[in-house]
C-alpha atoms as a PDB file:
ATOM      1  CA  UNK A   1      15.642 -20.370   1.906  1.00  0.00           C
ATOM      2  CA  UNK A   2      14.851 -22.398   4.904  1.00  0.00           C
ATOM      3  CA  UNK A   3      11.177 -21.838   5.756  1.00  0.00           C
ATOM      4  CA  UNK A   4      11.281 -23.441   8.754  1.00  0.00           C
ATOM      5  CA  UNK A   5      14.010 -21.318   9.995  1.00  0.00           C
ATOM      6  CA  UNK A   6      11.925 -18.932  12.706  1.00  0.00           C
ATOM      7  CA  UNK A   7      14.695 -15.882  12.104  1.00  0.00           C
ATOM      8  CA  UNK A   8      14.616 -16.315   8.693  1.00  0.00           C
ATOM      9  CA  UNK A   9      14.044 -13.134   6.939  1.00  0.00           C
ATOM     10  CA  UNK A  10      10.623 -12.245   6.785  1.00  0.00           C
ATOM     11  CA  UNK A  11       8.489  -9.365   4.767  1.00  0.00           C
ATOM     12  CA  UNK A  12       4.982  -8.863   3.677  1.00  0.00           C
ATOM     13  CA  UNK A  13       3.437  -7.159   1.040  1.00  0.00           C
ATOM     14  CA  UNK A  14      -0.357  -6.788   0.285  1.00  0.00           C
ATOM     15  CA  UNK A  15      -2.081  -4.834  -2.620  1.00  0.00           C
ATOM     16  CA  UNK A  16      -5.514  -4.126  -3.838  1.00  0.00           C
ATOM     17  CA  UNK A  17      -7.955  -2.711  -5.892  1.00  0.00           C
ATOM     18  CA  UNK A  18      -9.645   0.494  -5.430  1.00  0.00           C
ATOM     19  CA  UNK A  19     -13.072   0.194  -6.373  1.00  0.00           C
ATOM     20  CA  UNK A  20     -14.660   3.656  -6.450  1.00  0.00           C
ATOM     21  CA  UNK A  21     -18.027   5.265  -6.388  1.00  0.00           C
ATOM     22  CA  UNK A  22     -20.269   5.598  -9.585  1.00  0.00           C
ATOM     23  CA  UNK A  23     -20.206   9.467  -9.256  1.00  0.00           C
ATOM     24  CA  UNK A  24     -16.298   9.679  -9.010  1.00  0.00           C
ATOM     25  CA  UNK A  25     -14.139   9.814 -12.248  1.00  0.00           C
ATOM     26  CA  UNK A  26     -10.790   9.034 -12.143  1.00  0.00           C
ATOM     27  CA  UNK A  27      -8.673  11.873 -12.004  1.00  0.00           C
ATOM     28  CA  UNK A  28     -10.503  13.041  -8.902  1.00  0.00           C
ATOM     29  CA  UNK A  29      -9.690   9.933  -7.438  1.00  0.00           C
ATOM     30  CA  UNK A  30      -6.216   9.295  -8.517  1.00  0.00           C
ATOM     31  CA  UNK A  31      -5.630  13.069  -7.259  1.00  0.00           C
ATOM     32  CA  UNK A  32      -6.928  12.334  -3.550  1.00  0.00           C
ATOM     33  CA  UNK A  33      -4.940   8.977  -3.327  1.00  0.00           C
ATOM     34  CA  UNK A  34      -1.611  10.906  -4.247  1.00  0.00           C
ATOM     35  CA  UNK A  35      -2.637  13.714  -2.083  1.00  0.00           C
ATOM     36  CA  UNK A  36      -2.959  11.124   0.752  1.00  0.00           C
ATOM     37  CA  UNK A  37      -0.119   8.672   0.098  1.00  0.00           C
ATOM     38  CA  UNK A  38       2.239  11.847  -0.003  1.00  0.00           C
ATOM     39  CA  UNK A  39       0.910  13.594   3.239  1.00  0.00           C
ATOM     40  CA  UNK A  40       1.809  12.439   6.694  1.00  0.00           C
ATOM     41  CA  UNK A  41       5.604  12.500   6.290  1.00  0.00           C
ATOM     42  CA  UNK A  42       6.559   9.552   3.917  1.00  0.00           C
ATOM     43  CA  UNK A  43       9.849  10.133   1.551  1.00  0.00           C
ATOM     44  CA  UNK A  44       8.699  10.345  -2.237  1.00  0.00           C
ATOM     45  CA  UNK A  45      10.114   7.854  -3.692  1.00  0.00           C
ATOM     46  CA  UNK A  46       8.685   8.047  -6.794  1.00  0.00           C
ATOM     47  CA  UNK A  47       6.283  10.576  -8.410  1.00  0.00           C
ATOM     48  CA  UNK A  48       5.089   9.768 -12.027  1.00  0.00           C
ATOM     49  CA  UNK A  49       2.070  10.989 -13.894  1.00  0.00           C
ATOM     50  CA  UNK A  50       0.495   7.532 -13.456  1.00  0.00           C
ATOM     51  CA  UNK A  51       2.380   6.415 -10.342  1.00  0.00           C
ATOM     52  CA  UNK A  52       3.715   7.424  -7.181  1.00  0.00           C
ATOM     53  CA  UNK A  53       5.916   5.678  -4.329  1.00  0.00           C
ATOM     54  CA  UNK A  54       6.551   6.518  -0.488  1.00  0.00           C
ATOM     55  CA  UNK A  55       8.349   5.172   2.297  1.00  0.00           C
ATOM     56  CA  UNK A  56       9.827   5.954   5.538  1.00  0.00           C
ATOM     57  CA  UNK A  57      13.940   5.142   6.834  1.00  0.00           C
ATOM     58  CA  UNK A  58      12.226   2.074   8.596  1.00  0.00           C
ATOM     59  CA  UNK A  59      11.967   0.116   5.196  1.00  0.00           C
ATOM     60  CA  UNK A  60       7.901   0.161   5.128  1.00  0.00           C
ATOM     61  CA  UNK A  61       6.308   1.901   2.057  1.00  0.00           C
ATOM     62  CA  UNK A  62       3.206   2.395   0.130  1.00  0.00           C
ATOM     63  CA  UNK A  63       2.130   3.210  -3.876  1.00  0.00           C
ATOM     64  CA  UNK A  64      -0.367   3.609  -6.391  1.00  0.00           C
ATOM     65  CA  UNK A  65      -0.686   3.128 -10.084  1.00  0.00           C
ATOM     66  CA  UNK A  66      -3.663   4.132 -12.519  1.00  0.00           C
ATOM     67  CA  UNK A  67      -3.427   2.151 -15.668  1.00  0.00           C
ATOM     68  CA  UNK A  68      -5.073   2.829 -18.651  1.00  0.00           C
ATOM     69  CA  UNK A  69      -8.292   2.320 -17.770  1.00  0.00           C
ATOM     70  CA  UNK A  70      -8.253   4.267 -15.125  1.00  0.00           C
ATOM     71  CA  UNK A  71      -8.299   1.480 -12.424  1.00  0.00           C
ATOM     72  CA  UNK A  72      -5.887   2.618  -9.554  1.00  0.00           C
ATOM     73  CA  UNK A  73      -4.567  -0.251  -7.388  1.00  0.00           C
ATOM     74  CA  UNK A  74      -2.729   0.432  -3.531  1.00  0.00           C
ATOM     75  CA  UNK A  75      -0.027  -1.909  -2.209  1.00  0.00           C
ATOM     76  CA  UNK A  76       1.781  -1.918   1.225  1.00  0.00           C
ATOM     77  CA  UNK A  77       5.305  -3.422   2.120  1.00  0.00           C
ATOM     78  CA  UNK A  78       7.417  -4.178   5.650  1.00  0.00           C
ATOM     79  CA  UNK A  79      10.749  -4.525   5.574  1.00  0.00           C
ATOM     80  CA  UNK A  80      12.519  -7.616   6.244  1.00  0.00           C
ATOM     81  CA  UNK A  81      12.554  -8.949   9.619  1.00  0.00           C
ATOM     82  CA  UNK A  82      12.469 -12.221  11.913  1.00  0.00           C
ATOM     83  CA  UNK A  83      10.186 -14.370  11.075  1.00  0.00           C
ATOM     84  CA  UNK A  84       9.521 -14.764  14.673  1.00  0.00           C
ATOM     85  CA  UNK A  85       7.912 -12.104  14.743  1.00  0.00           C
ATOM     86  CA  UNK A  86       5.470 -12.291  12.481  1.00  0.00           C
ATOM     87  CA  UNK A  87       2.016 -11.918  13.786  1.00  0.00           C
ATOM     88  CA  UNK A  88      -0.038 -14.602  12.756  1.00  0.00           C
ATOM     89  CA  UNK A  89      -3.238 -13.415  14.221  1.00  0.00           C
ATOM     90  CA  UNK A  90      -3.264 -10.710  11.503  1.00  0.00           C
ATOM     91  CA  UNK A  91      -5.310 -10.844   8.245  1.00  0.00           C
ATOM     92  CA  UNK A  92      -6.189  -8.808   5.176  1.00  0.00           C
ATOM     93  CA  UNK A  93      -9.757  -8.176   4.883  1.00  0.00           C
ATOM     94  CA  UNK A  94     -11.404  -9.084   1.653  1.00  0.00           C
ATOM     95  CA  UNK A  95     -12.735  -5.749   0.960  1.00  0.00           C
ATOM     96  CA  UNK A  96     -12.630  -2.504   2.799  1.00  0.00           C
ATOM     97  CA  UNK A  97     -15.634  -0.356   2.489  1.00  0.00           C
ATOM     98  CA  UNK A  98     -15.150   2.799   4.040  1.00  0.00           C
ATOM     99  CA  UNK A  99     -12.251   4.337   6.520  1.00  0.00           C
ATOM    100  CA  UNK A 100     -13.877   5.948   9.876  1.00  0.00           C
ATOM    101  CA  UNK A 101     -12.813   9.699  10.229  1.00  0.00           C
ATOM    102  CA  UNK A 102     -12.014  11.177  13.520  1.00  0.00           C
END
């Protein structure tokens, strides 16, 4: 792989914890994460009893595992493109605390 190359293939993939409140257990949260990673149109890719996969015809895709401890982590993927056109202005931020509701 040529690095350099600025239409080399390209993809990018982040993941995190979930870090949830005191007063939620586990299978409450692990059953709102699947309820929301399988709303809003995504294919199923996979649906396990500890893990579940979507993504849409464009290549990008999202999941969630619970191990046995009952920590659930969240990744995202794109699908491969120019690296030209990689947006370098974007970032991951350490820690999200809350999503704003409309």
């Amino acid at each position: 792989m040529n690095d350099g190359e600025s239409e080399q293939p390209y993809s990018w993939s982040y993941s995190m914890w979930l870090l949830t409140p005191p007063d939620v257990d586990t299978k409450t949260a692990w059953s709102a994460v699947k309820s929301t990673l399988m709303a809003g149109g995504w294919e199923i890719r996979r649906d396990d009893h500890d893990s579940v996969a979507v993504g849409n015809r464009d290549g990008f895709g999202r999941d969630a595992t619970v191990n046995a401890e009952g920590d659930i982590s969240l990744s995202a993927w794109s699908p491969c493109f120019p690296k030209s056109q990689l947006n370098r202005d974007m970032y991951w931020p350490p820690m999200i605390t809350k999503q704003a509701r409309d």
